[in-house]
PDB file of N, CA and C in Angstrom:
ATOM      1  N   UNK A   1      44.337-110.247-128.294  1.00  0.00           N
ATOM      2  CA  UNK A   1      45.704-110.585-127.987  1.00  0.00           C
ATOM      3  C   UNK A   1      45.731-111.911-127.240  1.00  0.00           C
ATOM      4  N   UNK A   2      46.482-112.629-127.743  1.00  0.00           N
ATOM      5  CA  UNK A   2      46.399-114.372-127.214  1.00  0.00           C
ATOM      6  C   UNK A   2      47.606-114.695-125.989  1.00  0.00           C
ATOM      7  N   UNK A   3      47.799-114.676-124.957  1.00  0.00           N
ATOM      8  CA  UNK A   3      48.941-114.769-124.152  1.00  0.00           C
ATOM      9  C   UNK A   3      49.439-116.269-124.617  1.00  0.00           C
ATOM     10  N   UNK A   4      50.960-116.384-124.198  1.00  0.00           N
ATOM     11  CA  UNK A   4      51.701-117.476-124.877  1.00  0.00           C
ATOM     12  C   UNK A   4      51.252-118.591-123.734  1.00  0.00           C
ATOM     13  N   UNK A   5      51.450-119.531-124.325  1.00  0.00           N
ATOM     14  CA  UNK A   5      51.483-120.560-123.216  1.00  0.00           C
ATOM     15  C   UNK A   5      53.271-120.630-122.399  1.00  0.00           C
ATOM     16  N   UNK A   6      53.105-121.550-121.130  1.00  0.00           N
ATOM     17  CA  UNK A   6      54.357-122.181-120.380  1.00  0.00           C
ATOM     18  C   UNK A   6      55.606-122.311-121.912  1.00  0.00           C
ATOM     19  N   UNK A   7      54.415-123.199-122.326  1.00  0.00           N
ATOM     20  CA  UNK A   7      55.453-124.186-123.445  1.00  0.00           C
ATOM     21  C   UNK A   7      56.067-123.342-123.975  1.00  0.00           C
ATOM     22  N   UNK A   8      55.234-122.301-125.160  1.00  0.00           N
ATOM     23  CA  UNK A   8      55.993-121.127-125.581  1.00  0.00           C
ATOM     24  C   UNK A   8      56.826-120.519-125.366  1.00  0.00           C
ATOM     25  N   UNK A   9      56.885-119.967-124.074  1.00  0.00           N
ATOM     26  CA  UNK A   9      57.982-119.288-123.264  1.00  0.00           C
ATOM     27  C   UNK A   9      59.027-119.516-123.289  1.00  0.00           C
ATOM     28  N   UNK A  10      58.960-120.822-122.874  1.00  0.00           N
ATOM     29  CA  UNK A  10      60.510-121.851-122.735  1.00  0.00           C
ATOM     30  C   UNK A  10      60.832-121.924-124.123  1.00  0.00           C
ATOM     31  N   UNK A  11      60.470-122.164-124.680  1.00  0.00           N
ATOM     32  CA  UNK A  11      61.036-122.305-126.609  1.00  0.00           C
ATOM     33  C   UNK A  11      61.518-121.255-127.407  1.00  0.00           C
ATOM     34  N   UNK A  12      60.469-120.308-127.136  1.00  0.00           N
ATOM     35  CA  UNK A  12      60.995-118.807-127.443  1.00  0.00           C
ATOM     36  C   UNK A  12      62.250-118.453-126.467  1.00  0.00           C
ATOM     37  N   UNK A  13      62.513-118.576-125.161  1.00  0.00           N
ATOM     38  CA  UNK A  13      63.597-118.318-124.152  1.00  0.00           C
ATOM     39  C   UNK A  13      64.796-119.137-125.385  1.00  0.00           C
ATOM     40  N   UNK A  14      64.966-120.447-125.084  1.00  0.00           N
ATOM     41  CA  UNK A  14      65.421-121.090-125.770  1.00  0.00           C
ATOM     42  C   UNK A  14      66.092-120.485-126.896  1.00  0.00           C
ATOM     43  N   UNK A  15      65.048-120.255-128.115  1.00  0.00           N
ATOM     44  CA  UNK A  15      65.621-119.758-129.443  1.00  0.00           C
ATOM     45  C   UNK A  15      66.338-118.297-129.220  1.00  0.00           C
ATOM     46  N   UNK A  16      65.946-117.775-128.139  1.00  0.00           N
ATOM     47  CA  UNK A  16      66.939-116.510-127.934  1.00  0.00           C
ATOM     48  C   UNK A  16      67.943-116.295-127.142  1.00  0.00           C
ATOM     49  N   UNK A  17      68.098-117.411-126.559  1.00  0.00           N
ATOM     50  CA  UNK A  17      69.341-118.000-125.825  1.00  0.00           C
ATOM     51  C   UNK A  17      70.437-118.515-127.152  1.00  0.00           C
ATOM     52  N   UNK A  18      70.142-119.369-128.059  1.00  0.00           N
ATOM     53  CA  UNK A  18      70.945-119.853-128.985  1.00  0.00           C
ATOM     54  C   UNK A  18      71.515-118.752-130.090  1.00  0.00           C
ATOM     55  N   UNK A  19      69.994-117.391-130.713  1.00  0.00           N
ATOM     56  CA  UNK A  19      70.666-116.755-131.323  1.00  0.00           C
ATOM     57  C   UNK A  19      71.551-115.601-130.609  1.00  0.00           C
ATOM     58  N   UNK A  20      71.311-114.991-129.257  1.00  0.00           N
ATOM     59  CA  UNK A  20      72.256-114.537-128.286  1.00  0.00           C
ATOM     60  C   UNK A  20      73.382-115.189-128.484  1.00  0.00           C
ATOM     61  N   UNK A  21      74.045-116.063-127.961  1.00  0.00           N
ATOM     62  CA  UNK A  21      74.927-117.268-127.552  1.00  0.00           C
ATOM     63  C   UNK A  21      76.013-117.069-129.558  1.00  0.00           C
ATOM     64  N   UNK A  22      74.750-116.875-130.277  1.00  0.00           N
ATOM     65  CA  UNK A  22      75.665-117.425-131.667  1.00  0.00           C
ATOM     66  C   UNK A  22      75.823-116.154-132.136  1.00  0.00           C
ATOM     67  N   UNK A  23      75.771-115.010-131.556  1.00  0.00           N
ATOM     68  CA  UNK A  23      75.482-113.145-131.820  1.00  0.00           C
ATOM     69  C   UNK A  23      75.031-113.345-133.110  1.00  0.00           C
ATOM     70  N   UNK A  24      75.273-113.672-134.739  1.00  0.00           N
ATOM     71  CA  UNK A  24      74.463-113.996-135.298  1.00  0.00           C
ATOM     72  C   UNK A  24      73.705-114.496-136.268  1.00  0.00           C
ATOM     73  N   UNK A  25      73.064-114.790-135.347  1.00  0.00           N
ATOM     74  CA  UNK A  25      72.261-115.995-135.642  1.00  0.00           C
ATOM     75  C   UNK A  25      72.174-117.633-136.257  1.00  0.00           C
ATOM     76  N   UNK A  26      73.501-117.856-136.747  1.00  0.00           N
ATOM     77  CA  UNK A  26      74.198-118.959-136.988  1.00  0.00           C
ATOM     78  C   UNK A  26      74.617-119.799-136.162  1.00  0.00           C
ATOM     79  N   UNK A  27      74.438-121.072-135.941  1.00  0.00           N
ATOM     80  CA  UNK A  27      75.745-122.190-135.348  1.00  0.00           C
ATOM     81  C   UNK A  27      76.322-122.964-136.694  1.00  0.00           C
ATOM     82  N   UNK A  28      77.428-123.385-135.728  1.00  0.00           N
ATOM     83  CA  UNK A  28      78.700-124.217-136.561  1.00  0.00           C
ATOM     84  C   UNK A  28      78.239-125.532-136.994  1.00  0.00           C
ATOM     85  N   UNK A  29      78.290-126.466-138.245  1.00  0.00           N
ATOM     86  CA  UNK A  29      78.179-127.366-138.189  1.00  0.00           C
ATOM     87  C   UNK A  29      79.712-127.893-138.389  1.00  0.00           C
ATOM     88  N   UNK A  30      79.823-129.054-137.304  1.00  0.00           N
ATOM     89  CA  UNK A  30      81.644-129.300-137.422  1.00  0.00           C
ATOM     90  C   UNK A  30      81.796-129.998-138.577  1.00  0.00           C
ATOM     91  N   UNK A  31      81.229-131.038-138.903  1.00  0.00           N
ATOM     92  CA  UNK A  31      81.091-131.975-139.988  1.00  0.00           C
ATOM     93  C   UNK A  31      81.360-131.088-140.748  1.00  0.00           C
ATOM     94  N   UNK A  32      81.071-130.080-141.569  1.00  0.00           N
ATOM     95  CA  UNK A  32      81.197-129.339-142.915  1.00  0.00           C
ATOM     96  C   UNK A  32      82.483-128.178-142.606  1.00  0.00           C
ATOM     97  N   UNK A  33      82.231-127.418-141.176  1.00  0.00           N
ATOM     98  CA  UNK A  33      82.881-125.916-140.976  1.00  0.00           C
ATOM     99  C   UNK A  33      82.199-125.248-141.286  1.00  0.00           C
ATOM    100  N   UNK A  34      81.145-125.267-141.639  1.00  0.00           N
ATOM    101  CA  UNK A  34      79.892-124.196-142.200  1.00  0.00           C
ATOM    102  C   UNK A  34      79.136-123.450-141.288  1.00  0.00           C
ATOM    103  N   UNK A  35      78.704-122.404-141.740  1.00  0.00           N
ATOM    104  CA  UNK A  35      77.618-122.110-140.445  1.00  0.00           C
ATOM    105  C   UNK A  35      76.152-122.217-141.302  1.00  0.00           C
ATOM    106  N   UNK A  36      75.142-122.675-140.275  1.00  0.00           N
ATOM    107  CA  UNK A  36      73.859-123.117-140.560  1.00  0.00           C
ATOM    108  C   UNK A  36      72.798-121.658-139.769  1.00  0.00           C
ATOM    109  N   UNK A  37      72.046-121.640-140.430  1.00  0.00           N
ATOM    110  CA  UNK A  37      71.191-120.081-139.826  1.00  0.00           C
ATOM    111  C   UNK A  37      70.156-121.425-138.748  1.00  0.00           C
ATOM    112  N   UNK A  38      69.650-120.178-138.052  1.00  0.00           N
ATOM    113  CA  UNK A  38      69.123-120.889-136.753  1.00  0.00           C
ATOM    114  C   UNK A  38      67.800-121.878-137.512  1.00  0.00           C
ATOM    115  N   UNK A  39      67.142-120.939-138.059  1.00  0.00           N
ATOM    116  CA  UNK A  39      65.905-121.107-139.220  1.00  0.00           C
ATOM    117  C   UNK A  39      66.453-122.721-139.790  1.00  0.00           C
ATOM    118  N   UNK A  40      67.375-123.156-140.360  1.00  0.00           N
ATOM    119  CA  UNK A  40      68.057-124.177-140.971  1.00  0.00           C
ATOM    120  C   UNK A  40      67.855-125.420-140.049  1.00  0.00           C
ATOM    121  N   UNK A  41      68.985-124.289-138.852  1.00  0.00           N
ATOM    122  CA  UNK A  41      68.822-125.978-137.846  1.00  0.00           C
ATOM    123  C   UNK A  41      67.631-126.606-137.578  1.00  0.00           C
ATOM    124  N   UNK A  42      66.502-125.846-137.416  1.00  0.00           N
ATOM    125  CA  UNK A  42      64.988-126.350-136.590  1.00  0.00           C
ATOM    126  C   UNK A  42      64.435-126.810-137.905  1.00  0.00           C
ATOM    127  N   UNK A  43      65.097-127.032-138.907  1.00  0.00           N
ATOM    128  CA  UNK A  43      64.697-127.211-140.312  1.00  0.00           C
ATOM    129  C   UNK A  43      64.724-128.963-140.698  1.00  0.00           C
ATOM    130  N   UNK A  44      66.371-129.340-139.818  1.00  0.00           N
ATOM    131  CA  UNK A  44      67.106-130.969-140.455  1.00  0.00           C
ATOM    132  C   UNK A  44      67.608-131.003-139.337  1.00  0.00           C
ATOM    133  N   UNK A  45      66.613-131.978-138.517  1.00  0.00           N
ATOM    134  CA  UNK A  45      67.640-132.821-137.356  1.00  0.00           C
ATOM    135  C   UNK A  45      68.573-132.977-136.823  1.00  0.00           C
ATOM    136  N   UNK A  46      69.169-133.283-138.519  1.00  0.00           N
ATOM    137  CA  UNK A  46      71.165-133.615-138.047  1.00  0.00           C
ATOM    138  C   UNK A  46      71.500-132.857-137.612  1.00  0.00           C
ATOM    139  N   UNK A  47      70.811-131.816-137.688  1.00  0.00           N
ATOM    140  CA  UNK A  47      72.050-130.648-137.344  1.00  0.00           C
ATOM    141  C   UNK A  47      72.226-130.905-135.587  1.00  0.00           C
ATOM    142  N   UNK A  48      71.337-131.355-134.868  1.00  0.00           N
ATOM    143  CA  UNK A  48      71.027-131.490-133.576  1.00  0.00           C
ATOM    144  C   UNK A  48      72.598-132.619-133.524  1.00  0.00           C
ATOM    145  N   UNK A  49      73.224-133.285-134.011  1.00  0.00           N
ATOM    146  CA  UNK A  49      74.339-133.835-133.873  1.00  0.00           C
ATOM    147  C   UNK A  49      75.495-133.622-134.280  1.00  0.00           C
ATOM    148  N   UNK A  50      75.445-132.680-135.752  1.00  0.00           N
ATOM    149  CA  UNK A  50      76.811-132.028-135.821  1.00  0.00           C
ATOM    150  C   UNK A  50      76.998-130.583-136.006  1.00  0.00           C
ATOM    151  N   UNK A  51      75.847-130.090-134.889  1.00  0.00           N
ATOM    152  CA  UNK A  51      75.984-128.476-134.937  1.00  0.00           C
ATOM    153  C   UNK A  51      76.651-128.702-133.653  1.00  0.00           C
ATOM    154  N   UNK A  52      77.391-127.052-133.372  1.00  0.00           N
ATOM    155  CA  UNK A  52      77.476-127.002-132.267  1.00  0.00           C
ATOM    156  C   UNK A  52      76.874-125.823-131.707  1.00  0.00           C
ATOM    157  N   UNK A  53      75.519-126.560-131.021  1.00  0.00           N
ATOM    158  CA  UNK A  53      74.346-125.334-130.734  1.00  0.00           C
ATOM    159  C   UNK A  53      74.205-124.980-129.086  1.00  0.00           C
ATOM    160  N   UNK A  54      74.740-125.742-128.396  1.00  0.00           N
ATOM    161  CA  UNK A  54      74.703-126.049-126.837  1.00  0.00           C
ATOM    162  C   UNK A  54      74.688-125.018-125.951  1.00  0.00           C
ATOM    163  N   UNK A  55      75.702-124.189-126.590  1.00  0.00           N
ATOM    164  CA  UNK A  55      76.341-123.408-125.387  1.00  0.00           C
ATOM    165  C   UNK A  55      75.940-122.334-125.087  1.00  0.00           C
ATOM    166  N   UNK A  56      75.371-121.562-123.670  1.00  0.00           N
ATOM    167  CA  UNK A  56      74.711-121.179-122.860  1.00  0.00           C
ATOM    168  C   UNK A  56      73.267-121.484-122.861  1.00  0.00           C
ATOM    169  N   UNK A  57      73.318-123.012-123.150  1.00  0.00           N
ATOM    170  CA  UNK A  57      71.410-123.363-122.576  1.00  0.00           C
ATOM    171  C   UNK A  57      72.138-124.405-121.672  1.00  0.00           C
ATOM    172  N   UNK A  58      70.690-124.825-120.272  1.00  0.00           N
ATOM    173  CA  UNK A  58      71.225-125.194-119.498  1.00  0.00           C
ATOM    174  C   UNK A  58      70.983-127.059-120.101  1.00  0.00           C
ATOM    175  N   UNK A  59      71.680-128.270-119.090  1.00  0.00           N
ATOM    176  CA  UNK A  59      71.273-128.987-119.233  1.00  0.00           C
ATOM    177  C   UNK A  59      69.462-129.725-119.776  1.00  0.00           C
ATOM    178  N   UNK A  60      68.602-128.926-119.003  1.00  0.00           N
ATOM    179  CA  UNK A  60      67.175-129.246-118.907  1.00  0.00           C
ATOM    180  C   UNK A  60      66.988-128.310-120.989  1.00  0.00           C
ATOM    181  N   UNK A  61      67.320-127.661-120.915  1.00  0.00           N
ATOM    182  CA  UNK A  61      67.159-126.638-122.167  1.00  0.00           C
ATOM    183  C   UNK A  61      67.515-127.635-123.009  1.00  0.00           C
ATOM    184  N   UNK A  62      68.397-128.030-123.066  1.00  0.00           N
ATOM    185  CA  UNK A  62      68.947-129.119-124.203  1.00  0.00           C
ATOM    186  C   UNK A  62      68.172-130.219-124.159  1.00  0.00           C
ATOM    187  N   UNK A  63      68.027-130.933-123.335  1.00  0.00           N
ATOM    188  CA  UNK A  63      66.865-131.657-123.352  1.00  0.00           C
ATOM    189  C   UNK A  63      65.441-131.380-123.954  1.00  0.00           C
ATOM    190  N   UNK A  64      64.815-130.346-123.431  1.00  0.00           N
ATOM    191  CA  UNK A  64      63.572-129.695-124.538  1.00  0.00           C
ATOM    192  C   UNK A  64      63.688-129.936-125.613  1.00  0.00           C
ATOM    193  N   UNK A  65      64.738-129.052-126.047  1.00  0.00           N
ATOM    194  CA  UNK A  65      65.075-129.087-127.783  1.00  0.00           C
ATOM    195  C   UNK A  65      64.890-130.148-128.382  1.00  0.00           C
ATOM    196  N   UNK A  66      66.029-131.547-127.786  1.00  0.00           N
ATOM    197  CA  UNK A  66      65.785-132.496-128.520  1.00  0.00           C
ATOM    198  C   UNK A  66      64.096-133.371-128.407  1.00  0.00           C
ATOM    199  N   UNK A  67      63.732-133.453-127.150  1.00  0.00           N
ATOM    200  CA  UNK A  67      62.327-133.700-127.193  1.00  0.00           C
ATOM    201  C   UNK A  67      61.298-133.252-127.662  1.00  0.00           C
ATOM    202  N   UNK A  68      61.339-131.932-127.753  1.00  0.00           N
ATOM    203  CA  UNK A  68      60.100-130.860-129.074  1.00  0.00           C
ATOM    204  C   UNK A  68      60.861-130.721-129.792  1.00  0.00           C
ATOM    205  N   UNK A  69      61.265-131.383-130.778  1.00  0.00           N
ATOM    206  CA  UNK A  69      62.017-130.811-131.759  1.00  0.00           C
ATOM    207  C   UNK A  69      61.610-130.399-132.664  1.00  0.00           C
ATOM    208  N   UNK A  70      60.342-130.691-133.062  1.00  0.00           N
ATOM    209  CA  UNK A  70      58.990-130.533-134.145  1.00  0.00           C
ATOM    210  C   UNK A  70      58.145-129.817-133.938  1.00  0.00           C
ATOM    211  N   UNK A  71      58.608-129.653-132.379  1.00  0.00           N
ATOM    212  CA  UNK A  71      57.519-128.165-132.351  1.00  0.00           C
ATOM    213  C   UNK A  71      58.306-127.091-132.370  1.00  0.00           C
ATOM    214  N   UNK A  72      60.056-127.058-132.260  1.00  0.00           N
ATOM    215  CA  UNK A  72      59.981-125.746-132.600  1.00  0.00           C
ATOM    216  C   UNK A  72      60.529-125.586-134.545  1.00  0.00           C
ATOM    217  N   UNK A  73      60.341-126.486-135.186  1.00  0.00           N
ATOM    218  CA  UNK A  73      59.966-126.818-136.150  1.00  0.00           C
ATOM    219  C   UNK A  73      58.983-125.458-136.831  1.00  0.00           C
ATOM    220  N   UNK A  74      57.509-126.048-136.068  1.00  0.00           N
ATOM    221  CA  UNK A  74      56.758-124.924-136.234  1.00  0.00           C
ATOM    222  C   UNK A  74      57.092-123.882-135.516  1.00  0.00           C
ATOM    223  N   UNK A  75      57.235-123.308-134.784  1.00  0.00           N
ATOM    224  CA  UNK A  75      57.535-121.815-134.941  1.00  0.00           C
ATOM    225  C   UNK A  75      58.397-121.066-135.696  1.00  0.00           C
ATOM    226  N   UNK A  76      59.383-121.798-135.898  1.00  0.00           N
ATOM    227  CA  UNK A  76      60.665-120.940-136.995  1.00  0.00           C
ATOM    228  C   UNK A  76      59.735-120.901-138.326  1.00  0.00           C
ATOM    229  N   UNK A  77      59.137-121.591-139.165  1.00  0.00           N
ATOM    230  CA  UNK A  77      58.718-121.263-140.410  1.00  0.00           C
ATOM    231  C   UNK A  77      58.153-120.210-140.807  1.00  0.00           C
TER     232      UNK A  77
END
């Protein structure tokens, strides 16, 4: 059994903060009106500008995201 790292934690916290937050599992992209599955967003960037994925992560949380954005890339696949 492999314990997660720091990093992990926070990313996994993260991704279950957003699908919590979106009950499920979808955010909005405004540009279209569509909803995008979480899997999608960590999929195409853009979505990091016309989703609306924000809400209940804190300032520092949002920040992560956009700075690993490729790593949580890999974990959703």
């Amino acid at each position: 059994m492999t314990s997660m790292s720091l990093f992990e934690k926070i990313a996994i916290g993260i991704i279950q903060s957003i699908i919590y937050e979106t009950k499920h599992g979808h955010v909005l992209d405004k540009e279209t009106n569509k909803y995008v599955s979480i899997k999608d967003f960590f999929l195409n960037k853009v979505y990091l500008d016309t989703c609306d994925w924000k809400w209940g992560l804190t300032k520092d949380e949002r920040e992560f995201v956009k700075e690993y954005y490729d790593y949580f890339k890999e974990i959703k696949k």
